[in-house]
PDB file of N, CA and C in Angstrom:
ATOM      1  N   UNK A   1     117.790-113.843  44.220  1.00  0.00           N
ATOM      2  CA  UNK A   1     116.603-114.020  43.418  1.00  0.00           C
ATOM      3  C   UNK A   1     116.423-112.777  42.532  1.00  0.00           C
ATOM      4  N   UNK A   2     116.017-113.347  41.039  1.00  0.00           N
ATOM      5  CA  UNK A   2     116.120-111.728  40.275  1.00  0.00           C
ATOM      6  C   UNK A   2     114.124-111.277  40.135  1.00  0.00           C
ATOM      7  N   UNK A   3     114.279-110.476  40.273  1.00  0.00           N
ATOM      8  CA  UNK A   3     112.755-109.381  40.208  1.00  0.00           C
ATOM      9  C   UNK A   3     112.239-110.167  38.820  1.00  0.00           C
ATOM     10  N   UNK A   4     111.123-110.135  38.128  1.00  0.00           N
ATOM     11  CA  UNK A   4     110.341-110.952  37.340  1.00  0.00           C
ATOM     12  C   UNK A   4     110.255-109.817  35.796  1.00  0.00           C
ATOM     13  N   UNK A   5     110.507-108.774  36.485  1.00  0.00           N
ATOM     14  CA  UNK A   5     110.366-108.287  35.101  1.00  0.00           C
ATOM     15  C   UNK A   5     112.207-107.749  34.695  1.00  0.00           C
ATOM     16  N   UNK A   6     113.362-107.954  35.525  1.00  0.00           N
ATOM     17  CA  UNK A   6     114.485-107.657  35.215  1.00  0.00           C
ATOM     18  C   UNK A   6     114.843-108.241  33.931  1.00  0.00           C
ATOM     19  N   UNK A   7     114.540-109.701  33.344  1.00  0.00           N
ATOM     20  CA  UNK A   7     115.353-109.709  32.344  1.00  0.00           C
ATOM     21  C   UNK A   7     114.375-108.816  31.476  1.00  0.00           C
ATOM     22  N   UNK A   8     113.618-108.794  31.478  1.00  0.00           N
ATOM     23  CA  UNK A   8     112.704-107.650  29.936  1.00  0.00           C
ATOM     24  C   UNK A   8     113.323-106.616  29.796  1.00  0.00           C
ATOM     25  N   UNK A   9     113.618-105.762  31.156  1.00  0.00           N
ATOM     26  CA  UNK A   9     114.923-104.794  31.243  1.00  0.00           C
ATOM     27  C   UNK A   9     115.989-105.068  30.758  1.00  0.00           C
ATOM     28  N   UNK A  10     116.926-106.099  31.238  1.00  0.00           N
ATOM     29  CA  UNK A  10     118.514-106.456  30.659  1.00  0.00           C
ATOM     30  C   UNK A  10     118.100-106.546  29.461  1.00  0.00           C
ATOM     31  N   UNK A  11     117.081-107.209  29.108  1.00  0.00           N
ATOM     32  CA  UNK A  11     117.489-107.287  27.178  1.00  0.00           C
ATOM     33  C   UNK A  11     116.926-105.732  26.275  1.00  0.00           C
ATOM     34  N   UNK A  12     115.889-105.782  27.358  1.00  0.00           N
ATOM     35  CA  UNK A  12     116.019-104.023  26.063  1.00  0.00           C
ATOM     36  C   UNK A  12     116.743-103.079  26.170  1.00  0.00           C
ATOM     37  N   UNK A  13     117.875-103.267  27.573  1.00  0.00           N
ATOM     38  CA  UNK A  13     119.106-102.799  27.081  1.00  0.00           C
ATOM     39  C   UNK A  13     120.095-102.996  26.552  1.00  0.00           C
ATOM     40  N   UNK A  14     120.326-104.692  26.547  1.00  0.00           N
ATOM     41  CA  UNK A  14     120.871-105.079  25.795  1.00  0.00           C
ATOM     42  C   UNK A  14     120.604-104.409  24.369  1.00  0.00           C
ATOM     43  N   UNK A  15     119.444-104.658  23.711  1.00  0.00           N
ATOM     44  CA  UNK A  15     119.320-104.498  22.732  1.00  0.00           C
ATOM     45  C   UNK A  15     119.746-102.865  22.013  1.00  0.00           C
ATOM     46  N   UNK A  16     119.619-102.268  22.811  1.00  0.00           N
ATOM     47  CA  UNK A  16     119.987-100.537  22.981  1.00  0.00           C
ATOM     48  C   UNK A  16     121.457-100.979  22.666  1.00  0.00           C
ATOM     49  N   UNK A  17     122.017-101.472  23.587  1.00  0.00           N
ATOM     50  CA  UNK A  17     123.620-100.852  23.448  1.00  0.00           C
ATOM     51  C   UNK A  17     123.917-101.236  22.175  1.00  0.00           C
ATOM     52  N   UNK A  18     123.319-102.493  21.867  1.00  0.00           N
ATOM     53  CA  UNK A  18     123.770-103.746  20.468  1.00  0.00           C
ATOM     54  C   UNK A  18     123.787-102.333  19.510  1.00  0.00           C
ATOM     55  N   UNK A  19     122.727-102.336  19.232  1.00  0.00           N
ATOM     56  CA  UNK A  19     121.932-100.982  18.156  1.00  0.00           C
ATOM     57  C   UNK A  19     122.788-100.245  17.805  1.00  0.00           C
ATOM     58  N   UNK A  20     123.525 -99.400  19.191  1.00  0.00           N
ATOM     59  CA  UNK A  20     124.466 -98.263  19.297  1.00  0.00           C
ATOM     60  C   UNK A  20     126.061 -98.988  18.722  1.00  0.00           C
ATOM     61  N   UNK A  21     126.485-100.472  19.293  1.00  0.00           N
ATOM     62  CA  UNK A  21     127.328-100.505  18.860  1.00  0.00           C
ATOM     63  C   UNK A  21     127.562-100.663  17.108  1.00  0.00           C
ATOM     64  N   UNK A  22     126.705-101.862  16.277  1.00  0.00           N
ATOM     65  CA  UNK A  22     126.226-101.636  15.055  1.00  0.00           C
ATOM     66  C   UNK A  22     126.179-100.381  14.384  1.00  0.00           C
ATOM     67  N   UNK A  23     125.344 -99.387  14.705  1.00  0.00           N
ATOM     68  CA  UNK A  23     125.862 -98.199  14.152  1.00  0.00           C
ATOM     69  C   UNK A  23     126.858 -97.721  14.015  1.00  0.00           C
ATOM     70  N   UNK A  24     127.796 -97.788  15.039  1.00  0.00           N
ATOM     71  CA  UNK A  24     129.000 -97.117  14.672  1.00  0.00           C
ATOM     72  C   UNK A  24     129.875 -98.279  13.873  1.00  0.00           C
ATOM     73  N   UNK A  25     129.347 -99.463  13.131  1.00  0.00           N
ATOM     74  CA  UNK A  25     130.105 -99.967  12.428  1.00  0.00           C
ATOM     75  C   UNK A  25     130.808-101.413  12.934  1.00  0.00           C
ATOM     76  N   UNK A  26     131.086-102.088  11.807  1.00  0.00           N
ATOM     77  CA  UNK A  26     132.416-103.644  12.717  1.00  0.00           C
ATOM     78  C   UNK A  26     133.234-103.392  11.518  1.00  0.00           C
ATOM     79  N   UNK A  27     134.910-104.045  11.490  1.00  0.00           N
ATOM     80  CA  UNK A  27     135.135-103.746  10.556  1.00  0.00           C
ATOM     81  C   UNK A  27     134.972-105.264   9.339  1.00  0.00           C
ATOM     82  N   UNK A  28     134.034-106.232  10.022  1.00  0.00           N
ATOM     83  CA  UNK A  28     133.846-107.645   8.869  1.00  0.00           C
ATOM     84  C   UNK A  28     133.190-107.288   7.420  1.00  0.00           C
ATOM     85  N   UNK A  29     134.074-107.581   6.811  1.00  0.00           N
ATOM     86  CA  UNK A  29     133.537-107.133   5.339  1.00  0.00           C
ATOM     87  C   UNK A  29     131.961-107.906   4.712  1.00  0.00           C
ATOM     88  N   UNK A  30     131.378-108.907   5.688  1.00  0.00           N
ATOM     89  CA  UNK A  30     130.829-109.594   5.386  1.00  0.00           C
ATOM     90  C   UNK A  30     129.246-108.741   5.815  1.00  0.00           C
ATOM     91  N   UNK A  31     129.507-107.524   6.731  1.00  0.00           N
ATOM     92  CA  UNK A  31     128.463-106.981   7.189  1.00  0.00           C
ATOM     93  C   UNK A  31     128.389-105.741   6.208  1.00  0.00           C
ATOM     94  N   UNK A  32     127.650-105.745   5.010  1.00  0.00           N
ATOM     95  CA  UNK A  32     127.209-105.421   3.832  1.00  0.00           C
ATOM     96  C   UNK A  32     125.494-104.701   3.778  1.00  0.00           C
ATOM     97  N   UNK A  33     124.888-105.543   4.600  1.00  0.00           N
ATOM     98  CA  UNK A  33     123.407-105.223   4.378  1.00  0.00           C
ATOM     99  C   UNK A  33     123.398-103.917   5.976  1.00  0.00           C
ATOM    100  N   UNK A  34     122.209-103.747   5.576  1.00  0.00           N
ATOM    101  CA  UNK A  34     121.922-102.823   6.678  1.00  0.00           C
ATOM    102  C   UNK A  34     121.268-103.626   7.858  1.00  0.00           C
ATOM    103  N   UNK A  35     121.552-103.301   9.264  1.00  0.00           N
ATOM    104  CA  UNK A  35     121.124-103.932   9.879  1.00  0.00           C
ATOM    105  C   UNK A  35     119.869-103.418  11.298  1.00  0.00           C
ATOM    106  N   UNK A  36     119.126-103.941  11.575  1.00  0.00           N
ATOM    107  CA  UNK A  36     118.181-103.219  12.580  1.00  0.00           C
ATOM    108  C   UNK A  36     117.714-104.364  13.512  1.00  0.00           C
ATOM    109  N   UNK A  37     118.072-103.652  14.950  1.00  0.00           N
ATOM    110  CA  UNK A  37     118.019-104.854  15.829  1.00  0.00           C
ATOM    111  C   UNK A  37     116.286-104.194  16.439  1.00  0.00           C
ATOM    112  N   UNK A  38     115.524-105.626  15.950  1.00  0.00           N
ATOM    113  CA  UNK A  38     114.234-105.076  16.274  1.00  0.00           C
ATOM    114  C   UNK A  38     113.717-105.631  17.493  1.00  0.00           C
ATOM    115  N   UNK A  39     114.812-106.307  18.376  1.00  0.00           N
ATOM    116  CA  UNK A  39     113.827-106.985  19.519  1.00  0.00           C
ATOM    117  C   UNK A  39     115.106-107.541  19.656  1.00  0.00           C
ATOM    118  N   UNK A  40     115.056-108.056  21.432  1.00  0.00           N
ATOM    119  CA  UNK A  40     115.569-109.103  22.372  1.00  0.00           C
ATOM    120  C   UNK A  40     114.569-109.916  23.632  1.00  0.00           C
ATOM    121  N   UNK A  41     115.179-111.168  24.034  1.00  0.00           N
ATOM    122  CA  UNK A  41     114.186-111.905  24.908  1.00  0.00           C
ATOM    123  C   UNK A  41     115.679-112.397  25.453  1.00  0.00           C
ATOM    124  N   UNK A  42     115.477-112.127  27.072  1.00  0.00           N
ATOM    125  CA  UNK A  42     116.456-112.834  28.110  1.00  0.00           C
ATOM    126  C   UNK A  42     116.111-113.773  28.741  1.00  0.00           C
ATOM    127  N   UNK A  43     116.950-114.695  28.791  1.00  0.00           N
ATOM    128  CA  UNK A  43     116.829-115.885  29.597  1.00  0.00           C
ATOM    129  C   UNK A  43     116.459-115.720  30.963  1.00  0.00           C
ATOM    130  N   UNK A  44     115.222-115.969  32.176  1.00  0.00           N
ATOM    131  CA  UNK A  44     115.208-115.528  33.042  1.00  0.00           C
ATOM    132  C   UNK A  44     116.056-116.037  34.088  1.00  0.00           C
ATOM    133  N   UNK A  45     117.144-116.357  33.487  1.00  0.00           N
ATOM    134  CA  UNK A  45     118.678-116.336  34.580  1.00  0.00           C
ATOM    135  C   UNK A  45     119.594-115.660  34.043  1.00  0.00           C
ATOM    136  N   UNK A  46     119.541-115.173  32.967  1.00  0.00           N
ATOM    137  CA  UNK A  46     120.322-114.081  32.325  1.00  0.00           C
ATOM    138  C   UNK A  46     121.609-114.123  31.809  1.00  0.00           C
ATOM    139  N   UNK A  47     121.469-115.574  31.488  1.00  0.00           N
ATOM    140  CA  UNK A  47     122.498-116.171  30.769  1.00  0.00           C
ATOM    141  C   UNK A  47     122.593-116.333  29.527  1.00  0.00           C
ATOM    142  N   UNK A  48     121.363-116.150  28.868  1.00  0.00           N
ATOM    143  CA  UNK A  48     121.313-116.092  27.540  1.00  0.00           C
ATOM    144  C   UNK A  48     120.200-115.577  26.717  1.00  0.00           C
ATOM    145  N   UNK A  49     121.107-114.722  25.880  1.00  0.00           N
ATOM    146  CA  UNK A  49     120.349-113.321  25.402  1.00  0.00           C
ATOM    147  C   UNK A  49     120.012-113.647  23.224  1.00  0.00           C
ATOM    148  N   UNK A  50     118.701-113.646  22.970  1.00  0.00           N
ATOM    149  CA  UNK A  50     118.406-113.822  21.876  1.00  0.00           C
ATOM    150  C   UNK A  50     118.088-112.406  20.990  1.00  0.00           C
ATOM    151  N   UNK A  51     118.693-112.380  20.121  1.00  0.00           N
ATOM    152  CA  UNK A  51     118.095-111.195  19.473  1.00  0.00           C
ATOM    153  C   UNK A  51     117.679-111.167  18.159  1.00  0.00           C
ATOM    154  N   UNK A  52     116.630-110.611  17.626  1.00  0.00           N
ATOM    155  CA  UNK A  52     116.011-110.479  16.606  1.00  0.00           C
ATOM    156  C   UNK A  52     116.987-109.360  15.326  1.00  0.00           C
ATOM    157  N   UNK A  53     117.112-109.484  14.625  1.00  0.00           N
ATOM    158  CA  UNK A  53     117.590-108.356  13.637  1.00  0.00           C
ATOM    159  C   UNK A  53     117.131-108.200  12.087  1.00  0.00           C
ATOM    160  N   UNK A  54     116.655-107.431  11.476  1.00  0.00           N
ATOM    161  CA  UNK A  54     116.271-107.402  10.438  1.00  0.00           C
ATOM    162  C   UNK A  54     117.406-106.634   9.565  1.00  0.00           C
ATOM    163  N   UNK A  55     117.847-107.497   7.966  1.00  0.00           N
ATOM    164  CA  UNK A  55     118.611-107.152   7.562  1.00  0.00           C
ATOM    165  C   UNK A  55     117.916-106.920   6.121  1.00  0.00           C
ATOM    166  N   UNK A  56     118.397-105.608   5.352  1.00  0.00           N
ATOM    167  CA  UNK A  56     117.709-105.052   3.714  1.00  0.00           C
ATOM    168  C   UNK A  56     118.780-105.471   3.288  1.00  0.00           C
ATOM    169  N   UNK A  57     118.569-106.270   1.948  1.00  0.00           N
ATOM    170  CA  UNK A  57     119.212-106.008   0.979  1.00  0.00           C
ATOM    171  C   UNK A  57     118.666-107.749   0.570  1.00  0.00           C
ATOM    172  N   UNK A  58     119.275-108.045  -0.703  1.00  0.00           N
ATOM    173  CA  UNK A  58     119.279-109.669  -1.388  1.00  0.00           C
ATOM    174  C   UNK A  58     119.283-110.759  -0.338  1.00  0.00           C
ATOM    175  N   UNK A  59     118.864-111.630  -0.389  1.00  0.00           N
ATOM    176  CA  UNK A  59     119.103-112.966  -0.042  1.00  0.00           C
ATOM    177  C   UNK A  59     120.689-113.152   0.677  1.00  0.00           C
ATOM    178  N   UNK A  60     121.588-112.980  -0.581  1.00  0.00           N
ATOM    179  CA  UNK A  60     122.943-113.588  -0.525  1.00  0.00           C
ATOM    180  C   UNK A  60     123.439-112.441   0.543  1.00  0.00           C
ATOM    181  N   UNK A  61     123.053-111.340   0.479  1.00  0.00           N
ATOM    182  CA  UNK A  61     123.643-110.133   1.312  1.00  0.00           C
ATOM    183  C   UNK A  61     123.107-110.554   2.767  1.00  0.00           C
ATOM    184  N   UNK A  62     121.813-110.947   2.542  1.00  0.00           N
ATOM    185  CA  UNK A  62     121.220-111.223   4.585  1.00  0.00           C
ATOM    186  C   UNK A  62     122.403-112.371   4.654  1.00  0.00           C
ATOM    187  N   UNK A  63     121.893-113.454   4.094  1.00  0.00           N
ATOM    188  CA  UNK A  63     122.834-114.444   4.697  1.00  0.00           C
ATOM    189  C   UNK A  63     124.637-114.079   4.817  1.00  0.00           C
ATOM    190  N   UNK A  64     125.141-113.498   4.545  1.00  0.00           N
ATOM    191  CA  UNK A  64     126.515-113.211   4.503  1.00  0.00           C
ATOM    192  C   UNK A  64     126.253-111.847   5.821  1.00  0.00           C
ATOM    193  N   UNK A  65     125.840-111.046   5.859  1.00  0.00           N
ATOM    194  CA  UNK A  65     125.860-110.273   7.031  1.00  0.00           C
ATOM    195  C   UNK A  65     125.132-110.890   8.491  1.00  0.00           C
ATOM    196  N   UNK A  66     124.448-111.817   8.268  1.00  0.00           N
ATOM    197  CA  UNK A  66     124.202-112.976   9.399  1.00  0.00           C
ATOM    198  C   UNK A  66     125.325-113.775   9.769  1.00  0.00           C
ATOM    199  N   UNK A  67     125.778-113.960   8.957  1.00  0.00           N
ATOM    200  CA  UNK A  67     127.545-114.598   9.406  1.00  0.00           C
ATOM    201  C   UNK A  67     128.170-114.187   9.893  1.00  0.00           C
ATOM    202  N   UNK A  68     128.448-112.989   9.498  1.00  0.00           N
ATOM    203  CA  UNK A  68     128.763-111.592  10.158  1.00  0.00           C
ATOM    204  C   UNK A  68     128.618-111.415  11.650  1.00  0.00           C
ATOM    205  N   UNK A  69     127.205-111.182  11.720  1.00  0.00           N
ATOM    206  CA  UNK A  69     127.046-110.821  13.412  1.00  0.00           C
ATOM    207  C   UNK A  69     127.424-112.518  14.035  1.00  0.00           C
ATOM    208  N   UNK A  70     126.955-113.370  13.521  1.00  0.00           N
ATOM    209  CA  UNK A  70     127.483-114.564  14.210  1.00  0.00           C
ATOM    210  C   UNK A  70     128.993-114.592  14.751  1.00  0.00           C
ATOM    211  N   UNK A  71     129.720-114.428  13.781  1.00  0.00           N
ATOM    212  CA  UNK A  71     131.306-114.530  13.729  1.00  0.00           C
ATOM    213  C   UNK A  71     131.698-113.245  14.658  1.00  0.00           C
ATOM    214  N   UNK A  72     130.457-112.262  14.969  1.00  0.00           N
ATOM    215  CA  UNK A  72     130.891-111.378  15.982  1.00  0.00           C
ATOM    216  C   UNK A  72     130.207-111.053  17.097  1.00  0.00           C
ATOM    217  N   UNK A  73     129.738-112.003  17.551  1.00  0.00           N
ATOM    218  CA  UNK A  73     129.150-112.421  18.759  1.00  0.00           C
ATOM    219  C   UNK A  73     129.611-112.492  19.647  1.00  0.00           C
ATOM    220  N   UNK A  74     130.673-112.829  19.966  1.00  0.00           N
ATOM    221  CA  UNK A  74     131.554-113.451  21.370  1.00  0.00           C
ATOM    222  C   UNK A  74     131.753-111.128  21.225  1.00  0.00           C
ATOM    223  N   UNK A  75     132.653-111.106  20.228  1.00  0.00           N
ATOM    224  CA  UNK A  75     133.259-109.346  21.030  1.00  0.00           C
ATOM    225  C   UNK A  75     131.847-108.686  21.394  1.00  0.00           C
ATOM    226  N   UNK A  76     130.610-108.546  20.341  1.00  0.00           N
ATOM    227  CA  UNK A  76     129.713-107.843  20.917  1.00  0.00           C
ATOM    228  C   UNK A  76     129.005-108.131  22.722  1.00  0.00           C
ATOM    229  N   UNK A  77     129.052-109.517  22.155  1.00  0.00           N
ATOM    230  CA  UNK A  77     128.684-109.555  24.181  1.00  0.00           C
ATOM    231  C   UNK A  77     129.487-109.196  25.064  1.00  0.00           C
ATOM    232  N   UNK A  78     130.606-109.229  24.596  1.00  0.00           N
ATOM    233  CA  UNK A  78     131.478-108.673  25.895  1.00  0.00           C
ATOM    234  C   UNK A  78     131.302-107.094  25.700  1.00  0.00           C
ATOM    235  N   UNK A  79     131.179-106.394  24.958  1.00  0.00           N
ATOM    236  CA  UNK A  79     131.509-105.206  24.488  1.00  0.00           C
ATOM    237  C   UNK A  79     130.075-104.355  25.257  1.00  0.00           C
ATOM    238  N   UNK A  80     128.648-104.886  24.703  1.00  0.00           N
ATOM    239  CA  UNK A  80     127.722-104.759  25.614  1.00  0.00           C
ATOM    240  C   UNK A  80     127.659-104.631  26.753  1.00  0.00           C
ATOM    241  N   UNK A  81     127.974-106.290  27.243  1.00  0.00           N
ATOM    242  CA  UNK A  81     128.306-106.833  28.560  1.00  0.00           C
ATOM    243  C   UNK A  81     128.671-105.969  29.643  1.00  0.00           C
ATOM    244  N   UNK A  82     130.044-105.243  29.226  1.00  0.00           N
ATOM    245  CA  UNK A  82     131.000-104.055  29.323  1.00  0.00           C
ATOM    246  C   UNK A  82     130.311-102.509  30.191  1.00  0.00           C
ATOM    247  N   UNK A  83     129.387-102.230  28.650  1.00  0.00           N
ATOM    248  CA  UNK A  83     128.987-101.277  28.401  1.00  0.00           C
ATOM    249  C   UNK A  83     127.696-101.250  29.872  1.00  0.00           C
ATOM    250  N   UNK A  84     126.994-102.317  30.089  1.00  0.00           N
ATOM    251  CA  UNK A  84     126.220-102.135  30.984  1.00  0.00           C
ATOM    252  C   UNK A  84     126.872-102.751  32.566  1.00  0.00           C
ATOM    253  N   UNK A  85     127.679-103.042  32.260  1.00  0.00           N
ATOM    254  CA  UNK A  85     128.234-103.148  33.483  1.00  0.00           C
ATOM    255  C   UNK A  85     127.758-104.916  34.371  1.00  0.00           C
ATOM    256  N   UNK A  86     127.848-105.898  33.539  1.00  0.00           N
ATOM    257  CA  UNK A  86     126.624-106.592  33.863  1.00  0.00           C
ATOM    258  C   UNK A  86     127.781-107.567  34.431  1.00  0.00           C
ATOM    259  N   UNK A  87     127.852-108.484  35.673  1.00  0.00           N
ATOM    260  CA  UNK A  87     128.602-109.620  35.923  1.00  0.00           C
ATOM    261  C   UNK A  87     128.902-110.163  35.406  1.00  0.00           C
ATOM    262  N   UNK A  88     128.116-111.104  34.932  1.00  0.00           N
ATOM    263  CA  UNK A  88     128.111-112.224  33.933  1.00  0.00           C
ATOM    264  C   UNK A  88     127.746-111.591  32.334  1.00  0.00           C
ATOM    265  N   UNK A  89     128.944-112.037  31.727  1.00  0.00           N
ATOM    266  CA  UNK A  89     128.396-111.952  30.048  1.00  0.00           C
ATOM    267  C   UNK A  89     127.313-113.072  29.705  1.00  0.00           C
ATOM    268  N   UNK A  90     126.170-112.681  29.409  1.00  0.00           N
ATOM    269  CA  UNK A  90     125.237-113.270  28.621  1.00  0.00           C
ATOM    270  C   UNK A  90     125.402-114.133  27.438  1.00  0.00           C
ATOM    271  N   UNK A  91     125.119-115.511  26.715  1.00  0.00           N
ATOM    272  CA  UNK A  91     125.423-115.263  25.688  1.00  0.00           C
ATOM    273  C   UNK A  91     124.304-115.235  24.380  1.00  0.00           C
ATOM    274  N   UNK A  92     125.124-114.458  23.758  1.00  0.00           N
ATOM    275  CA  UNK A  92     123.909-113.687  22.335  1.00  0.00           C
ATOM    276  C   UNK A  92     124.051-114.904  21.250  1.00  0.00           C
ATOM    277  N   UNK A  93     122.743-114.713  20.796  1.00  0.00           N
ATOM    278  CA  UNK A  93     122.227-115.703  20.044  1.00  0.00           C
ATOM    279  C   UNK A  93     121.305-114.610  19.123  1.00  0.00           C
ATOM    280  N   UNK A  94     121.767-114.243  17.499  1.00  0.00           N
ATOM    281  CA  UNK A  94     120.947-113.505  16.612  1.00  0.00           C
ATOM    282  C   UNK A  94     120.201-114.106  15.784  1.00  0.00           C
ATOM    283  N   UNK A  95     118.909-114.067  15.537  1.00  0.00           N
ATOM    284  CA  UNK A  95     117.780-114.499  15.135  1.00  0.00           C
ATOM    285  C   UNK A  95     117.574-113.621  13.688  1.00  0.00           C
ATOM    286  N   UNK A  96     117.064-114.126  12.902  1.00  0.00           N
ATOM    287  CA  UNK A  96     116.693-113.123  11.664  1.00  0.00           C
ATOM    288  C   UNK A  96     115.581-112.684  12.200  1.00  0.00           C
ATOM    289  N   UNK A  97     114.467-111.738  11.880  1.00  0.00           N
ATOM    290  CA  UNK A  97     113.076-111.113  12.091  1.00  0.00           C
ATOM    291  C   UNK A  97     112.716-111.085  10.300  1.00  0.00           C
ATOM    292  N   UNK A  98     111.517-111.886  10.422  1.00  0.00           N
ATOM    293  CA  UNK A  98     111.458-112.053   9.258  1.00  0.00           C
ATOM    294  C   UNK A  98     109.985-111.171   8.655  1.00  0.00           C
ATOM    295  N   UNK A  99     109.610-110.554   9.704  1.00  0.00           N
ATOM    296  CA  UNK A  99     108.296-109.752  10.098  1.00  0.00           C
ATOM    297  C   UNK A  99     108.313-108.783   9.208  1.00  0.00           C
ATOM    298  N   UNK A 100     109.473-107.839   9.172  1.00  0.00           N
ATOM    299  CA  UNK A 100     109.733-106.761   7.933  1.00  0.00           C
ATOM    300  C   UNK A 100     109.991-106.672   6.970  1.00  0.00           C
ATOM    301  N   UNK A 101     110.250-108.105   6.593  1.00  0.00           N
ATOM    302  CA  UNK A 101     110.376-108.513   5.050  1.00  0.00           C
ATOM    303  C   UNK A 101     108.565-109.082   4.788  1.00  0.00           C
ATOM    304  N   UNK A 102     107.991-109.388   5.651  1.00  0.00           N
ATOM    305  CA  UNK A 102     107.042-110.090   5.136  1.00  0.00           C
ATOM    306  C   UNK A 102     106.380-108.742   5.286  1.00  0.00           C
ATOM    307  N   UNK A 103     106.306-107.667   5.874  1.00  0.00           N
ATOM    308  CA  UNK A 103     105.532-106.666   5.556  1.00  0.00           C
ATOM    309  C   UNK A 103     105.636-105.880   4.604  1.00  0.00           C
ATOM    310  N   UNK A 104     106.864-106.064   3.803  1.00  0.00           N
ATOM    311  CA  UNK A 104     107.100-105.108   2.634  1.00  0.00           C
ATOM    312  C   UNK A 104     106.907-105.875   1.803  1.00  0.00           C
ATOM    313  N   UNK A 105     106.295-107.398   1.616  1.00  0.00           N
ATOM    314  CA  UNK A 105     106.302-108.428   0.594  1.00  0.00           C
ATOM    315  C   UNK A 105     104.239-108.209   0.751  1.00  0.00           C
ATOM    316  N   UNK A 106     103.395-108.213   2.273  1.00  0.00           N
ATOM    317  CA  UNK A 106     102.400-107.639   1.928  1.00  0.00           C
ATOM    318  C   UNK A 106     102.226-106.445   1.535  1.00  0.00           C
ATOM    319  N   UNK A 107     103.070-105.265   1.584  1.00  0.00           N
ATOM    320  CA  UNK A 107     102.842-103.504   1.367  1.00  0.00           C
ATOM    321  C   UNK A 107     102.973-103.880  -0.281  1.00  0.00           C
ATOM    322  N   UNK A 108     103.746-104.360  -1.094  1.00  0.00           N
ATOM    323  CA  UNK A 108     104.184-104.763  -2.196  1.00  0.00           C
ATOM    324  C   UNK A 108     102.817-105.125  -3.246  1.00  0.00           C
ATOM    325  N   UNK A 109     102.177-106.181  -2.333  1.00  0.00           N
ATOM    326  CA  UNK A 109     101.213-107.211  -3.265  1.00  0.00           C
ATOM    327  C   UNK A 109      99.766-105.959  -3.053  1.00  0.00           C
ATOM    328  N   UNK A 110      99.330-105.692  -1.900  1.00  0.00           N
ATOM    329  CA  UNK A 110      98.953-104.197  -1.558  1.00  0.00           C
ATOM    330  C   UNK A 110      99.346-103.428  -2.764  1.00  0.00           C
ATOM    331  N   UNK A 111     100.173-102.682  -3.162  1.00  0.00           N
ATOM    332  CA  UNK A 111     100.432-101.598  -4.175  1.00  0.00           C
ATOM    333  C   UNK A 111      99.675-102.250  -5.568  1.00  0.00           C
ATOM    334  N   UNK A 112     100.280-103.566  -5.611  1.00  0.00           N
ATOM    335  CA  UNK A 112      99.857-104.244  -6.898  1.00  0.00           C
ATOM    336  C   UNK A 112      98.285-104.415  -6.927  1.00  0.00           C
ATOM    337  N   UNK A 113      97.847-104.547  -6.270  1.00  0.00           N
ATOM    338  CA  UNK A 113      96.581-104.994  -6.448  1.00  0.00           C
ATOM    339  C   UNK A 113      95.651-103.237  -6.205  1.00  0.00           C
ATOM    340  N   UNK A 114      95.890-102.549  -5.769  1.00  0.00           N
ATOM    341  CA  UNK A 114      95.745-101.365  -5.736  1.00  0.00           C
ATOM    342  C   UNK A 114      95.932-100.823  -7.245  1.00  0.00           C
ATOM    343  N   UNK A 115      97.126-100.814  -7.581  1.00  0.00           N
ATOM    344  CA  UNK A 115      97.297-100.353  -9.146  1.00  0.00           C
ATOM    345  C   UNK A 115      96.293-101.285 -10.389  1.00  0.00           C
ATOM    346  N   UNK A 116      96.491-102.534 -10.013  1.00  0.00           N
ATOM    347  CA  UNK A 116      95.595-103.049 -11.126  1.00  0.00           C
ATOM    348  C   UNK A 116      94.223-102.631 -11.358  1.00  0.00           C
ATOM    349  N   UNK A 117      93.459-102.394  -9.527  1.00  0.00           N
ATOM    350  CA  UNK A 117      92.371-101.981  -9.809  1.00  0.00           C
ATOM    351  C   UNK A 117      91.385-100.563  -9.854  1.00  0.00           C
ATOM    352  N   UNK A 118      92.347-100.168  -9.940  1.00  0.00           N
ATOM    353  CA  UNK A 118      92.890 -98.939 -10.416  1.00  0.00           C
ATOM    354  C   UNK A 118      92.417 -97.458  -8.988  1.00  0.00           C
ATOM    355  N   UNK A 119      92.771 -97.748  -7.829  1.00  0.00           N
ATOM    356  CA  UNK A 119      91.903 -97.167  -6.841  1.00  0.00           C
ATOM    357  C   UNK A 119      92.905 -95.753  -6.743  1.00  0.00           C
TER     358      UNK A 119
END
């Protein structure tokens, strides 16, 4: 039987190692935009791991570096997997976070309406 708050643990380490591995790079040419893993949620059997990521840049750049982590999903879970030492590989499922685009689309309309009225 697993403890009630373990997967909140497995995934925010999951999400740690993800982070760490991303930084140091993949070599898919398709991963172009910058990427920031802002959150994970584990399955509470720990079989399957969702993660949030927020990606800067154009439209065409998110969607092509979303392909990206898709098409590199299977090595990162194992690579994670690995890294924490975990029995069973999980499997990852990446989510866009669409939270930080919509906050720089309100910080944006904010500036504008600020400048027009002249504060």
């Amino acid at each position: 039987m697993t403890m009630p708050d373990r997967p909140a643990r497995v995934a925010e380490e999951f999400r740690h190692e993800l982070s760490a591995l991303l930084a140091r790079g993949l070599k898919d040419p398709r991963l172009t935009g910058f990427v920031t893993v802002t959150g994970a949620k584990m399955s509470p059997d720990l079989k399957e791991v969702a993660v949030w990521v927020s990606i800067h840049g154009e439209e065409r750049v998110r969607r092509e570096t979303l392909a990206g982590l898709e098409s590199a999903a299977t090595f990162l879970q194992r690579e994670v997997a690995r890294r924490l030492k975990l029995r069973h590989t999980p499997h990852l499922r990446f989510r866009y976070d669409e939270s930080v685009a919509e906050g720089d689309k309100i910080d944006r309309l904010l500036r504008e309406v600020r400048d027009k009225e002249g504060w």
